[in-house]
PDB file of N, CA and C in Angstrom:
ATOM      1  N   UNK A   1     305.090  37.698 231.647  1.00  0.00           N
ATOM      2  CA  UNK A   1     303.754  37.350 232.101  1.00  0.00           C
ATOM      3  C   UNK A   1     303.781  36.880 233.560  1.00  0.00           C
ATOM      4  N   UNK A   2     304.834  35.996 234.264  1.00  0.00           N
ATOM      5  CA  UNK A   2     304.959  35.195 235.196  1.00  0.00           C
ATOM      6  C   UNK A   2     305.078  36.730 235.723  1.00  0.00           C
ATOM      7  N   UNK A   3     305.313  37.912 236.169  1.00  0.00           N
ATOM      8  CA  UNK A   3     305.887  38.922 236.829  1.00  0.00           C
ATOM      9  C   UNK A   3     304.986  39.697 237.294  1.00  0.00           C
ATOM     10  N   UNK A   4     303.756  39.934 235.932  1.00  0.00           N
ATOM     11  CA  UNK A   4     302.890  40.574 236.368  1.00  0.00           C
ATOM     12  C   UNK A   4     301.735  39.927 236.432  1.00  0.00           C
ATOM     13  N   UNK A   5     302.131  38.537 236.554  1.00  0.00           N
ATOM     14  CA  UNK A   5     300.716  37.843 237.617  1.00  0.00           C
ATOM     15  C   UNK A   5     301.047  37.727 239.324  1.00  0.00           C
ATOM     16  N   UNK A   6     302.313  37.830 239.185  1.00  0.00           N
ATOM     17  CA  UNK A   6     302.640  37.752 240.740  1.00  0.00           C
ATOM     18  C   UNK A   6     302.696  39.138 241.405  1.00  0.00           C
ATOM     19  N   UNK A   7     302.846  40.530 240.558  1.00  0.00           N
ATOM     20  CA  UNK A   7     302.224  41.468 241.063  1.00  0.00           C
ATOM     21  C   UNK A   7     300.568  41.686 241.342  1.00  0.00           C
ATOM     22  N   UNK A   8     299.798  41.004 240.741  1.00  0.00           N
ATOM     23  CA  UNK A   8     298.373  41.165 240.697  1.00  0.00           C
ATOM     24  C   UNK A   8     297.930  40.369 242.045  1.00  0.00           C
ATOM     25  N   UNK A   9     298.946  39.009 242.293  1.00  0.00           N
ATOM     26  CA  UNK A   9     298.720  38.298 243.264  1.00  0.00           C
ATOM     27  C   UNK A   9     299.130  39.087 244.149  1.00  0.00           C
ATOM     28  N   UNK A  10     300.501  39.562 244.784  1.00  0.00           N
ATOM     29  CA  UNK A  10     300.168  40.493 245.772  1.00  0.00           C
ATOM     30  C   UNK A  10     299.608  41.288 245.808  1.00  0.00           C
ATOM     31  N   UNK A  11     298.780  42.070 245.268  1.00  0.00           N
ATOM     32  CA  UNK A  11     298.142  43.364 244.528  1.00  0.00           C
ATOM     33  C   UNK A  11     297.042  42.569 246.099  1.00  0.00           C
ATOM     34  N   UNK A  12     296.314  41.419 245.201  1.00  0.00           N
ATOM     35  CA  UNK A  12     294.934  41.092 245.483  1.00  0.00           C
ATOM     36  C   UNK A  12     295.442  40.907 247.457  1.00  0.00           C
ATOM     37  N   UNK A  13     296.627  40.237 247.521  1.00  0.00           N
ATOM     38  CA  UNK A  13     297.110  39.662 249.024  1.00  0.00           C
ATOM     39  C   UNK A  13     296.742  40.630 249.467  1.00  0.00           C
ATOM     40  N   UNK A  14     297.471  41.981 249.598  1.00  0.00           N
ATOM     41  CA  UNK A  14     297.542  43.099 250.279  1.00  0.00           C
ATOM     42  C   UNK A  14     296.150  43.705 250.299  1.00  0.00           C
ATOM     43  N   UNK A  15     295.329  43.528 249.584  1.00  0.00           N
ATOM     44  CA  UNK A  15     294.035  43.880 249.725  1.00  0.00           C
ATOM     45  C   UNK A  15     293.079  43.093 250.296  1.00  0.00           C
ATOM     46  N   UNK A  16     293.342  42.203 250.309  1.00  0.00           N
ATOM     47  CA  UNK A  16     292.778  40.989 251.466  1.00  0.00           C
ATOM     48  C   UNK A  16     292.900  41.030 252.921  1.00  0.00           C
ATOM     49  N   UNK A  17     294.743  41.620 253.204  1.00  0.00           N
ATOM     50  CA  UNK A  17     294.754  41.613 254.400  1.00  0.00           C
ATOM     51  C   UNK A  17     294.504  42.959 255.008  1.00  0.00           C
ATOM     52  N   UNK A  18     294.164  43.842 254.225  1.00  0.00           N
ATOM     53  CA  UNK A  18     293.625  45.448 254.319  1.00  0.00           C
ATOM     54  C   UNK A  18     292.805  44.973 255.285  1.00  0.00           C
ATOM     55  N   UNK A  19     291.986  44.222 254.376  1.00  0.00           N
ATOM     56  CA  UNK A  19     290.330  44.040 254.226  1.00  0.00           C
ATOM     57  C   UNK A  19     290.157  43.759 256.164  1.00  0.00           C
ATOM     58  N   UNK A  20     291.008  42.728 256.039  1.00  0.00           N
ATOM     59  CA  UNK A  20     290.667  41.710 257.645  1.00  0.00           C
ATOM     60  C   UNK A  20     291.111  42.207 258.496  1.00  0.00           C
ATOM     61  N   UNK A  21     292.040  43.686 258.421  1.00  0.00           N
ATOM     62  CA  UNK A  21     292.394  43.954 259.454  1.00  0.00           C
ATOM     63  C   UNK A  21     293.889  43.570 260.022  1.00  0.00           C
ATOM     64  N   UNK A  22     294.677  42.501 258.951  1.00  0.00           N
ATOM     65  CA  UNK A  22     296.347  42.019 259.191  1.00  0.00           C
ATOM     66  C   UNK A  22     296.997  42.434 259.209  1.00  0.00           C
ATOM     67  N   UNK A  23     298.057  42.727 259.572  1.00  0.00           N
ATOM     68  CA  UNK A  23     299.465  43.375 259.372  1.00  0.00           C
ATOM     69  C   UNK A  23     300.116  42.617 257.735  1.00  0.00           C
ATOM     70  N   UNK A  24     300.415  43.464 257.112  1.00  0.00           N
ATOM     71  CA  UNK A  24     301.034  42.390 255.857  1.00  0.00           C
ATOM     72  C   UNK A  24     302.108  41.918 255.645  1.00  0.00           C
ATOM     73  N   UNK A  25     302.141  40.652 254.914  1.00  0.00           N
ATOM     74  CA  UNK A  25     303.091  39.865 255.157  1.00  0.00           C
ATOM     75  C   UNK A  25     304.719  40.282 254.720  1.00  0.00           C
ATOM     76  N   UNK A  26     304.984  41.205 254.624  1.00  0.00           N
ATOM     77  CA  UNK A  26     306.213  41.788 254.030  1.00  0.00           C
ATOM     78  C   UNK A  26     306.934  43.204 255.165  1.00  0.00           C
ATOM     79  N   UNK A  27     307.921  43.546 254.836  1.00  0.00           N
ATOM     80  CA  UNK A  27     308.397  44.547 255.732  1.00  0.00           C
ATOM     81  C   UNK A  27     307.250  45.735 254.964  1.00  0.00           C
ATOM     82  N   UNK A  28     307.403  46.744 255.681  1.00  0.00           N
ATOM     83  CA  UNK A  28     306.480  47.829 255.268  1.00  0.00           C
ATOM     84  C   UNK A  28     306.518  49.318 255.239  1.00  0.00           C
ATOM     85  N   UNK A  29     308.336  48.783 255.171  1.00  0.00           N
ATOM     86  CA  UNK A  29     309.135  50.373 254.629  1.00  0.00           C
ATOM     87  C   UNK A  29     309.883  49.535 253.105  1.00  0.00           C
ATOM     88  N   UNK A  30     310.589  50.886 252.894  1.00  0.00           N
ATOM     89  CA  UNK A  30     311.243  50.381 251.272  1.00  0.00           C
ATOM     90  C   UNK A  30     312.464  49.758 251.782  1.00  0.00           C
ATOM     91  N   UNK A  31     313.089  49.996 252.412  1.00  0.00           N
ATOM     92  CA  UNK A  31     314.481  49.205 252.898  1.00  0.00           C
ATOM     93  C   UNK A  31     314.203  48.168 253.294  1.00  0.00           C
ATOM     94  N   UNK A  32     313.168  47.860 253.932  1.00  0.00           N
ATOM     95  CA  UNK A  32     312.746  46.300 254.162  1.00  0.00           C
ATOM     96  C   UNK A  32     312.919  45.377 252.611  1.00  0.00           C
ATOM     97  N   UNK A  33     311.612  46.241 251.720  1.00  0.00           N
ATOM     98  CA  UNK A  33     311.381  45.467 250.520  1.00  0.00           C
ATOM     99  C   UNK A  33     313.041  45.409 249.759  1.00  0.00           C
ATOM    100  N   UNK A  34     313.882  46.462 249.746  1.00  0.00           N
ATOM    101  CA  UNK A  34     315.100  46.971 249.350  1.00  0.00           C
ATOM    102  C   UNK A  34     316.172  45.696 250.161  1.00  0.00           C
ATOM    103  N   UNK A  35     316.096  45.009 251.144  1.00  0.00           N
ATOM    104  CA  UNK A  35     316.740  44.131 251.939  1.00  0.00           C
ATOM    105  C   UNK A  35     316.803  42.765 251.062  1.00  0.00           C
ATOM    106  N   UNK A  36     314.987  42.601 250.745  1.00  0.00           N
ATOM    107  CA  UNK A  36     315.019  41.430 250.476  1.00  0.00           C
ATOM    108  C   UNK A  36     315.338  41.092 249.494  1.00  0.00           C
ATOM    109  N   UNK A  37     315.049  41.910 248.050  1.00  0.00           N
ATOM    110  CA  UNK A  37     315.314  42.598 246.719  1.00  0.00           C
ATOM    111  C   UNK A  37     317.227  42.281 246.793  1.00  0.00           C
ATOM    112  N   UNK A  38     317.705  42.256 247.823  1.00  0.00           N
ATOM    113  CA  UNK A  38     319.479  42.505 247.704  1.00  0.00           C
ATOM    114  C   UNK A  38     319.798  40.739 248.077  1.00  0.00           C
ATOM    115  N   UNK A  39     319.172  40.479 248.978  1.00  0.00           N
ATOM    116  CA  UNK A  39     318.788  38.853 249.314  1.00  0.00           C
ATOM    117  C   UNK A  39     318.925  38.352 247.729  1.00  0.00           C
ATOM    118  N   UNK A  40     317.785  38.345 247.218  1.00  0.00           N
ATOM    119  CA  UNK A  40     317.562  37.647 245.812  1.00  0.00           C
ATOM    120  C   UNK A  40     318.909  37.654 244.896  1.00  0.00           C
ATOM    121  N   UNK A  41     319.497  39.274 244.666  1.00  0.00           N
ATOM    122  CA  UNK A  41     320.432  39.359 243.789  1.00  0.00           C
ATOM    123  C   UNK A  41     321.383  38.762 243.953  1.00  0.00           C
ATOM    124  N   UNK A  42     321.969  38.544 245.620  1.00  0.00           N
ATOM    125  CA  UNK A  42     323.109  38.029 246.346  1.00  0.00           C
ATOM    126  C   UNK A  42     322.845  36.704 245.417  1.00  0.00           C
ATOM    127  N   UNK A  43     321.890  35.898 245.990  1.00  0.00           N
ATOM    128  CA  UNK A  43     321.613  34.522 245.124  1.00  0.00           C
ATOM    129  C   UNK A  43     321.726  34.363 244.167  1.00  0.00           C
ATOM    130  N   UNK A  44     321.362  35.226 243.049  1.00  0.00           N
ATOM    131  CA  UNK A  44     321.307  35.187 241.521  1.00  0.00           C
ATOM    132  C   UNK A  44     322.700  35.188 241.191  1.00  0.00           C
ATOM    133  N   UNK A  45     323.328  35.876 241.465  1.00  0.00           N
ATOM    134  CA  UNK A  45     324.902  36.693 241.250  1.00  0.00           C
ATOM    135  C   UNK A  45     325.831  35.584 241.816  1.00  0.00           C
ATOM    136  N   UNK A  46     325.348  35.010 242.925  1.00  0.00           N
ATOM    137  CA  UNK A  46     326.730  33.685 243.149  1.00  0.00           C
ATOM    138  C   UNK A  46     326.183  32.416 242.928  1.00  0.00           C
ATOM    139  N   UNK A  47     325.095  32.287 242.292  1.00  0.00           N
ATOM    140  CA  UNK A  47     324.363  31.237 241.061  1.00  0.00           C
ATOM    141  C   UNK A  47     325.635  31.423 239.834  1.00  0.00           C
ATOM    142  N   UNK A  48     325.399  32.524 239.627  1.00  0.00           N
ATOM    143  CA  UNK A  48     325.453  32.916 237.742  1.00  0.00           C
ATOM    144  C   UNK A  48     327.293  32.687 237.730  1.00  0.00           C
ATOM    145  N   UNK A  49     327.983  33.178 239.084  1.00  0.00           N
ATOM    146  CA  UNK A  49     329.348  33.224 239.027  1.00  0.00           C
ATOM    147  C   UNK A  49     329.600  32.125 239.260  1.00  0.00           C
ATOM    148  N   UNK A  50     328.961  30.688 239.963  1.00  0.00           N
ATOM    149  CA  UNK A  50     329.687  29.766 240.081  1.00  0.00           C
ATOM    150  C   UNK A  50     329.434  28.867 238.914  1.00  0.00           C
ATOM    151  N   UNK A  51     328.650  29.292 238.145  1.00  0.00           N
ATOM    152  CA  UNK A  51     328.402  28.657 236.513  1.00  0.00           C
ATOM    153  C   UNK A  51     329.658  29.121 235.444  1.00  0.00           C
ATOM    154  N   UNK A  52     330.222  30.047 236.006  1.00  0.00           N
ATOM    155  CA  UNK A  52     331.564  30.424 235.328  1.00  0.00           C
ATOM    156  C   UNK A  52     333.028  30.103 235.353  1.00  0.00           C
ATOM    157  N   UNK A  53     332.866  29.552 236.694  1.00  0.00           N
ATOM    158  CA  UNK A  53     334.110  29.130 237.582  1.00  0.00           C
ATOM    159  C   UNK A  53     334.571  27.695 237.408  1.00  0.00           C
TER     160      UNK A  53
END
């Protein structure tokens, strides 16, 4: 549920800043989104490994 309210929330963001004319707040190729997406995992992954160690 938490996942696809925060898609609806950017859903609505990105249509807001359509609206006004903004540049949006995120990179705005896939390797951008693909960058940050590798960011997160990096974190998750040496979270989860130092819970093992």
């Amino acid at each position: 549920m938490e996942q696809l309210l925060s898609i609806l929330a950017g859903f609505i963001v990105g249509i807001v800043f359509s609206a006004i004319r903004l540049p949006i707040p995120a990179p705005p190729t896939l390797s951008g989104l693909l960058g940050i997406a590798g960011v997160y995992l990096g974190y998750v992954l040496f979270q989860w490994g130092k819970t093992l160690f």
